[in-house]
C-alpha atoms as a PDB file:
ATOM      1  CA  UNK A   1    -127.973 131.022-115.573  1.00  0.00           C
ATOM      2  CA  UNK A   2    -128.784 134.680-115.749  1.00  0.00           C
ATOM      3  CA  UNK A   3    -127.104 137.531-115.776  1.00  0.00           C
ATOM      4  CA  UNK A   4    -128.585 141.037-114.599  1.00  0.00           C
ATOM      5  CA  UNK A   5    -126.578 144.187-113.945  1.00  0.00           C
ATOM      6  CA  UNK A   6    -123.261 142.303-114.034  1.00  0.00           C
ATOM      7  CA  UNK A   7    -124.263 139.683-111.522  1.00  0.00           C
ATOM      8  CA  UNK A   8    -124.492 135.904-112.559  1.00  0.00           C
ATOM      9  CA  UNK A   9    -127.212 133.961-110.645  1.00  0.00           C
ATOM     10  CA  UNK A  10    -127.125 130.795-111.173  1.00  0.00           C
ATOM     11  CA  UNK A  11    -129.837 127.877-110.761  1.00  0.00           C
ATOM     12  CA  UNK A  12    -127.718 125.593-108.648  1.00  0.00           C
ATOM     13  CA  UNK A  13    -127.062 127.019-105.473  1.00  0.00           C
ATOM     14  CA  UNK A  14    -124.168 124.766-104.245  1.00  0.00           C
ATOM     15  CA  UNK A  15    -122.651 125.655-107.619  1.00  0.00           C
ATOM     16  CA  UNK A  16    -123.344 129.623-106.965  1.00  0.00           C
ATOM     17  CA  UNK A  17    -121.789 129.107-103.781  1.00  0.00           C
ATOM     18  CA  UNK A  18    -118.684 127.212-104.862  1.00  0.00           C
ATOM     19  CA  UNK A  19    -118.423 130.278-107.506  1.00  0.00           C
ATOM     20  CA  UNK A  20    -118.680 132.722-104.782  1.00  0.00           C
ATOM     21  CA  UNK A  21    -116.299 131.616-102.779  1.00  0.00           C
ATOM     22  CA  UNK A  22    -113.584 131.101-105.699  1.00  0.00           C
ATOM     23  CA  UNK A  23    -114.245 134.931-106.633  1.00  0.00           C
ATOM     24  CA  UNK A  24    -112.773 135.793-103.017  1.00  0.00           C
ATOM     25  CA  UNK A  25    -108.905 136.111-102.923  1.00  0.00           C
ATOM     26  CA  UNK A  26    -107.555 134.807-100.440  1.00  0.00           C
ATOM     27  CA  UNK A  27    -103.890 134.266 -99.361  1.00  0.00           C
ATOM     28  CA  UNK A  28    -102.033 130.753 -99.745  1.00  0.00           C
ATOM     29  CA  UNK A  29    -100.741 128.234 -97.015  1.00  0.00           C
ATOM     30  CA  UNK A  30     -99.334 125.135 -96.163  1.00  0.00           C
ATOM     31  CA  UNK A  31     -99.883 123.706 -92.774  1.00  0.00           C
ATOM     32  CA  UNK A  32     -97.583 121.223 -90.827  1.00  0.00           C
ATOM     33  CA  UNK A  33     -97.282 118.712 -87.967  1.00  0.00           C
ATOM     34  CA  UNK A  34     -96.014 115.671 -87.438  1.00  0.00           C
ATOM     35  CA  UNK A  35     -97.612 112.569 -85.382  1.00  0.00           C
ATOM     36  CA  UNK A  36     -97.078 110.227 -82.344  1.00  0.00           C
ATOM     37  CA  UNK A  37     -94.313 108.452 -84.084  1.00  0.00           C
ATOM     38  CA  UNK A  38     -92.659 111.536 -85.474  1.00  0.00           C
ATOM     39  CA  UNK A  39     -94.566 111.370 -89.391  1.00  0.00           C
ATOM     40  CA  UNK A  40     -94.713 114.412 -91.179  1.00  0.00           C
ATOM     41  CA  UNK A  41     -97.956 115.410 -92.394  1.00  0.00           C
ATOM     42  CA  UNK A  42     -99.092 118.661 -94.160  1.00  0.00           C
ATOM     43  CA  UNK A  43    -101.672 120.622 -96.343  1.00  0.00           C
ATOM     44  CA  UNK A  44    -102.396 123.435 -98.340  1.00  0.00           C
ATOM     45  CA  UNK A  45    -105.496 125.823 -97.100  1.00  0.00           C
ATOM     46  CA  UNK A  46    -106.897 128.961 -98.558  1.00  0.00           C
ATOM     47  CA  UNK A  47    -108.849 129.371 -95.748  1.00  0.00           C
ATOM     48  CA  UNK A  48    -106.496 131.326 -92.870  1.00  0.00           C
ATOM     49  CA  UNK A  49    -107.217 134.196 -90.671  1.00  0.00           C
ATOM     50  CA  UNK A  50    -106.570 136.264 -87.795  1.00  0.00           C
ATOM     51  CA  UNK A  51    -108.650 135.437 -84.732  1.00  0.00           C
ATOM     52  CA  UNK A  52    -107.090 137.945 -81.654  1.00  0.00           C
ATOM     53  CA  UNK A  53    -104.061 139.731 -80.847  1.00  0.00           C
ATOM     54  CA  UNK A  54    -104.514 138.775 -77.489  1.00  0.00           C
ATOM     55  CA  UNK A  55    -103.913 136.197 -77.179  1.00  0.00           C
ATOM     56  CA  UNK A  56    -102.227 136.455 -80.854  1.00  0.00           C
ATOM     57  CA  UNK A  57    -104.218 133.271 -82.393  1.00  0.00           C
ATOM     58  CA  UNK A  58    -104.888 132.293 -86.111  1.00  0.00           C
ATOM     59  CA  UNK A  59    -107.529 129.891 -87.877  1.00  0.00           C
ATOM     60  CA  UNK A  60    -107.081 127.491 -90.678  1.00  0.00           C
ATOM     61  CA  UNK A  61    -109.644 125.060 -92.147  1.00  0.00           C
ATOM     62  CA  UNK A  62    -108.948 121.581 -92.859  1.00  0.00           C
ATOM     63  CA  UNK A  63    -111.779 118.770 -94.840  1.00  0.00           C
ATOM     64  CA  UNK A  64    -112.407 116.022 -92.679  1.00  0.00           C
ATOM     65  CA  UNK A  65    -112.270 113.679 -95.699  1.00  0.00           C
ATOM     66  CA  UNK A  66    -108.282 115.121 -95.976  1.00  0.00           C
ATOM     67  CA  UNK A  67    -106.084 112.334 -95.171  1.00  0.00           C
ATOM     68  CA  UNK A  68    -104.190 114.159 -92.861  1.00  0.00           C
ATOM     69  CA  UNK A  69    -107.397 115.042 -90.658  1.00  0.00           C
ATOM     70  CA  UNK A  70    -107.084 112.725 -88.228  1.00  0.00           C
ATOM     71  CA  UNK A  71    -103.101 113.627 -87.414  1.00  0.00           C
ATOM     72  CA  UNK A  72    -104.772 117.618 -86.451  1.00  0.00           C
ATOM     73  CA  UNK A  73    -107.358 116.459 -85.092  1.00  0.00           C
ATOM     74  CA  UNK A  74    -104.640 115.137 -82.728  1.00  0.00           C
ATOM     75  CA  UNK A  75    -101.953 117.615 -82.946  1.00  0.00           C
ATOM     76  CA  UNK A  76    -100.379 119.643 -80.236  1.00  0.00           C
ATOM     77  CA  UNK A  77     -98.192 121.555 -82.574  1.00  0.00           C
ATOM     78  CA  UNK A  78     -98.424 122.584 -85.987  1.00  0.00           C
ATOM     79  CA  UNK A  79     -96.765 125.168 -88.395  1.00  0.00           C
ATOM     80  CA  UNK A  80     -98.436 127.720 -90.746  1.00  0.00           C
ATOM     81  CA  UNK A  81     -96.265 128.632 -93.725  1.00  0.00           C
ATOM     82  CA  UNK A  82     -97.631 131.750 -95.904  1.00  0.00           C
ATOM     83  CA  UNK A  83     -96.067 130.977 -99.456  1.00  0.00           C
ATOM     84  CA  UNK A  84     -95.030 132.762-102.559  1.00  0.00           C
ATOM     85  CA  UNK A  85     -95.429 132.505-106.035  1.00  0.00           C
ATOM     86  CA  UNK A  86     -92.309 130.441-105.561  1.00  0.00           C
ATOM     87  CA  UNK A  87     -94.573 127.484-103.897  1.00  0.00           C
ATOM     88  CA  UNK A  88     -97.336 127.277-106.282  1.00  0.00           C
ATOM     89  CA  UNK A  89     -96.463 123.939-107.391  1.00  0.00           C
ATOM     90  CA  UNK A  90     -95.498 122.785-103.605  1.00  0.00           C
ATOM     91  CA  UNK A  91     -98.916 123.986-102.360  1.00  0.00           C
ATOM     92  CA  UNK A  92    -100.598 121.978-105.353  1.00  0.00           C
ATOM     93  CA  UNK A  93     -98.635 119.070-104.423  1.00  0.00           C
ATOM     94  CA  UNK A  94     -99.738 119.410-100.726  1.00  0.00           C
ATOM     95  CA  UNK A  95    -103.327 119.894-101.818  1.00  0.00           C
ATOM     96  CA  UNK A  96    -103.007 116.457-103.490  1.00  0.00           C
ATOM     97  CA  UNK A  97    -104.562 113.626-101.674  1.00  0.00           C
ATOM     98  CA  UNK A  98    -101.552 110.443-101.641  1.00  0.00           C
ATOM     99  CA  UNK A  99     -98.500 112.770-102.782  1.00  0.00           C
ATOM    100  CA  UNK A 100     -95.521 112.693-101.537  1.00  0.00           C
ATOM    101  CA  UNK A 101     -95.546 115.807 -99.640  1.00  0.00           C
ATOM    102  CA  UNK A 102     -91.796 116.202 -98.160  1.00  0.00           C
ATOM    103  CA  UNK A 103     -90.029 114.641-101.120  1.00  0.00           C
ATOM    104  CA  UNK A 104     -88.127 116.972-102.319  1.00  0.00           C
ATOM    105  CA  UNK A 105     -86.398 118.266 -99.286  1.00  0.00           C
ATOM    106  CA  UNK A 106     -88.013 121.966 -99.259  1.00  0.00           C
ATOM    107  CA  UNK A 107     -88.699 121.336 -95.023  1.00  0.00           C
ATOM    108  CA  UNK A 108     -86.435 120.780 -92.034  1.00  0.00           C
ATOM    109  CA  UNK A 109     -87.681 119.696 -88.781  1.00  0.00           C
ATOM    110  CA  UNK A 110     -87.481 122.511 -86.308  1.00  0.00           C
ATOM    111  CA  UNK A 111     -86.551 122.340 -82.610  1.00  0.00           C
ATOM    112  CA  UNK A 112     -90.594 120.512 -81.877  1.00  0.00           C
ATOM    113  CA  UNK A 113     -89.700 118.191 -84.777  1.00  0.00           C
ATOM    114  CA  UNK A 114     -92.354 120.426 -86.476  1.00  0.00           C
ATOM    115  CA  UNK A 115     -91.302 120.218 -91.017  1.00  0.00           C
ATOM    116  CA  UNK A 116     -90.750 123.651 -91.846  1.00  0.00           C
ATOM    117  CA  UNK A 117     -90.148 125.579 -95.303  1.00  0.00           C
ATOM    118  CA  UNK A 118     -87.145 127.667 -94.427  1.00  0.00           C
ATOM    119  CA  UNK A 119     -88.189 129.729 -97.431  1.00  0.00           C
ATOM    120  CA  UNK A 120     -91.717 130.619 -96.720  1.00  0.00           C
ATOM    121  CA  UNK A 121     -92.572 134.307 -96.327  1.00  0.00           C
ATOM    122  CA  UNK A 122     -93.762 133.622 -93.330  1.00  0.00           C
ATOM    123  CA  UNK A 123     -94.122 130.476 -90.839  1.00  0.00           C
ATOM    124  CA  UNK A 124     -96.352 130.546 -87.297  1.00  0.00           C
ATOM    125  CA  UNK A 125     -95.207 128.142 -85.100  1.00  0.00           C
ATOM    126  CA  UNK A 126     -98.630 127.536 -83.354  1.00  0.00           C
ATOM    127  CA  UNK A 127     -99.958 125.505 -80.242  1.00  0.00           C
ATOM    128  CA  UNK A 128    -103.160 124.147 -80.708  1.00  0.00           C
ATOM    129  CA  UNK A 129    -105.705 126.146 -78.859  1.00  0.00           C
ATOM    130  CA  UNK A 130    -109.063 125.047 -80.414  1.00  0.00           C
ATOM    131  CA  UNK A 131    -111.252 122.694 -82.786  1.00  0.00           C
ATOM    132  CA  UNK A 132    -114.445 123.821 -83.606  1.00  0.00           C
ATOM    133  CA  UNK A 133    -116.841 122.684 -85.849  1.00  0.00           C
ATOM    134  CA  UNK A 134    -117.185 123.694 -89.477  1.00  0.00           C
ATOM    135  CA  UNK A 135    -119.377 121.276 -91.306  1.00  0.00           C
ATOM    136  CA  UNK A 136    -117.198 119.553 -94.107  1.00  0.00           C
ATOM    137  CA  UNK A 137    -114.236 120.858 -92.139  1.00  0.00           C
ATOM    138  CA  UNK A 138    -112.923 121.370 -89.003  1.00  0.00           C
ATOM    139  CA  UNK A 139    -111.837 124.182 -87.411  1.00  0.00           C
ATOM    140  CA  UNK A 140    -108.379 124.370 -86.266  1.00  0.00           C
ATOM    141  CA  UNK A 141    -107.023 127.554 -83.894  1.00  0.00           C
ATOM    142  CA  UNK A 142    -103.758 127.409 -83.266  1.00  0.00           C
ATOM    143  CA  UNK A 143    -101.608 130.425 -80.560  1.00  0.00           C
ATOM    144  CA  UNK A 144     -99.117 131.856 -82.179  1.00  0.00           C
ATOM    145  CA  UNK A 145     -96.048 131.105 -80.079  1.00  0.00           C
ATOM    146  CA  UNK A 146     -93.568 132.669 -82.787  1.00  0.00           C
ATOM    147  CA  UNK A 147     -93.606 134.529 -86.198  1.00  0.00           C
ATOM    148  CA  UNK A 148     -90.758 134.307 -88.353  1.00  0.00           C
ATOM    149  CA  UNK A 149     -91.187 136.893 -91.394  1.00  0.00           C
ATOM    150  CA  UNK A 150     -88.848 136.694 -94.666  1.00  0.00           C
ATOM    151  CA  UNK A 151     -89.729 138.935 -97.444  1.00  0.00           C
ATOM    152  CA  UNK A 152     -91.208 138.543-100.962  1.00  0.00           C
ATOM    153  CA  UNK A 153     -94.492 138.848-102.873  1.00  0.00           C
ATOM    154  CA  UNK A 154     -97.150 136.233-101.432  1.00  0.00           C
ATOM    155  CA  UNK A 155     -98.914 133.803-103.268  1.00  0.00           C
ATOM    156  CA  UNK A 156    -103.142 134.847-103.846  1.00  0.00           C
ATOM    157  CA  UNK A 157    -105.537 131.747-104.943  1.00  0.00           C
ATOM    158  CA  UNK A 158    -108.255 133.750-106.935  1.00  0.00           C
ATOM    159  CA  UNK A 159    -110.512 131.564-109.133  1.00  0.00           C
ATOM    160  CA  UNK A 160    -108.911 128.467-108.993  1.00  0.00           C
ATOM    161  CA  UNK A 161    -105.338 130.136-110.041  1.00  0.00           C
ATOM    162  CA  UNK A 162    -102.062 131.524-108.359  1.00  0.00           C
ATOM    163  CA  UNK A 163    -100.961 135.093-108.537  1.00  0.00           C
ATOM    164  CA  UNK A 164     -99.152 137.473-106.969  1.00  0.00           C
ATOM    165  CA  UNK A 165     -99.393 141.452-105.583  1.00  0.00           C
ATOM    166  CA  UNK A 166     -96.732 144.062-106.068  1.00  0.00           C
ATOM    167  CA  UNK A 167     -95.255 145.019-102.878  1.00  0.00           C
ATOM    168  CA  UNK A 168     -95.833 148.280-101.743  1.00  0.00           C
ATOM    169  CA  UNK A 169     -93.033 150.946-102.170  1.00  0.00           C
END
């Protein structure tokens, strides 16, 4: 590894790239649905973005080796929950393969039977509209059918840690 003008290259790219992307902050959430015989499945992605205001649609990246992967692959409905620093632990748990996701009672169902977290700072209550393609991951678009806002300081994942951003006066 060498370092020249402040910037770190480093001799394995996949590990460069890994490094990279950890040095980007991005926002935190957990993701919902629930299957054909009413399961509730979930996980936690950093990756989440604005696609269009018209139609109003989001993305969110999911591993195909996640166990859940196969349930969104699937999924007609799902639920995108921006979390606080409140979470942190809840969005670890969620990014934990074989945990027991809902066990603390944090989520209801909502009127689709959808697990929410009454608490989030935000939940999108999304139809699936696309799965595309993203090598290790897929894909997943959802339209926004509603946004419910609360209030609070969101959660930020930046280098593998959980912090927060003052809100604005």
């Amino acid at each position: 590894m060498s370092t020249i003008d402040n910037i770190t290259h480093m001799p394995d790219p996949a590990l460069s790239f890994k490094q990279a992307m950890a040095s980007f902050p991005s926002g935190v959430t957990i993701v919902t649905t629930t299957d054909a015989d009413g399961k509730w499945w979930g996980f936690t992605a950093s990756s989440f973005c604005s696609v269009s205001m018209d139609p109003p649609l989001v993305l969110v990246c999911l591993a195909r080796s996640a166990e859940c992967h196969p349930v969104f692959e699937q999924a007609e409905r799902f639920a995108v929950h921006v979390i606080g620093p409140e979470h942190t632990d809840l969005a670890v748990r969620f990014a934990t393969r074989g945990a027991d996701k809902f066990g603390d009672g944090d989520f209801v169902a909502d009127e689709r039977g959808i697990p929410v977290l009454q608490q989030a700072h935000v939940v999108l209550n999304c139809t699936a509209h696309a799965r595309n393609d993203g090598g290790d991951h897929t894909i997943l678009v959802g339209r926004v059918d509603e946004a419910v806002l609360g209030g609070g300081h969101p959660a930020v994942y930046f280098r593998r840690g959980f912090h927060t951003l003052p809100l604005a006066s």
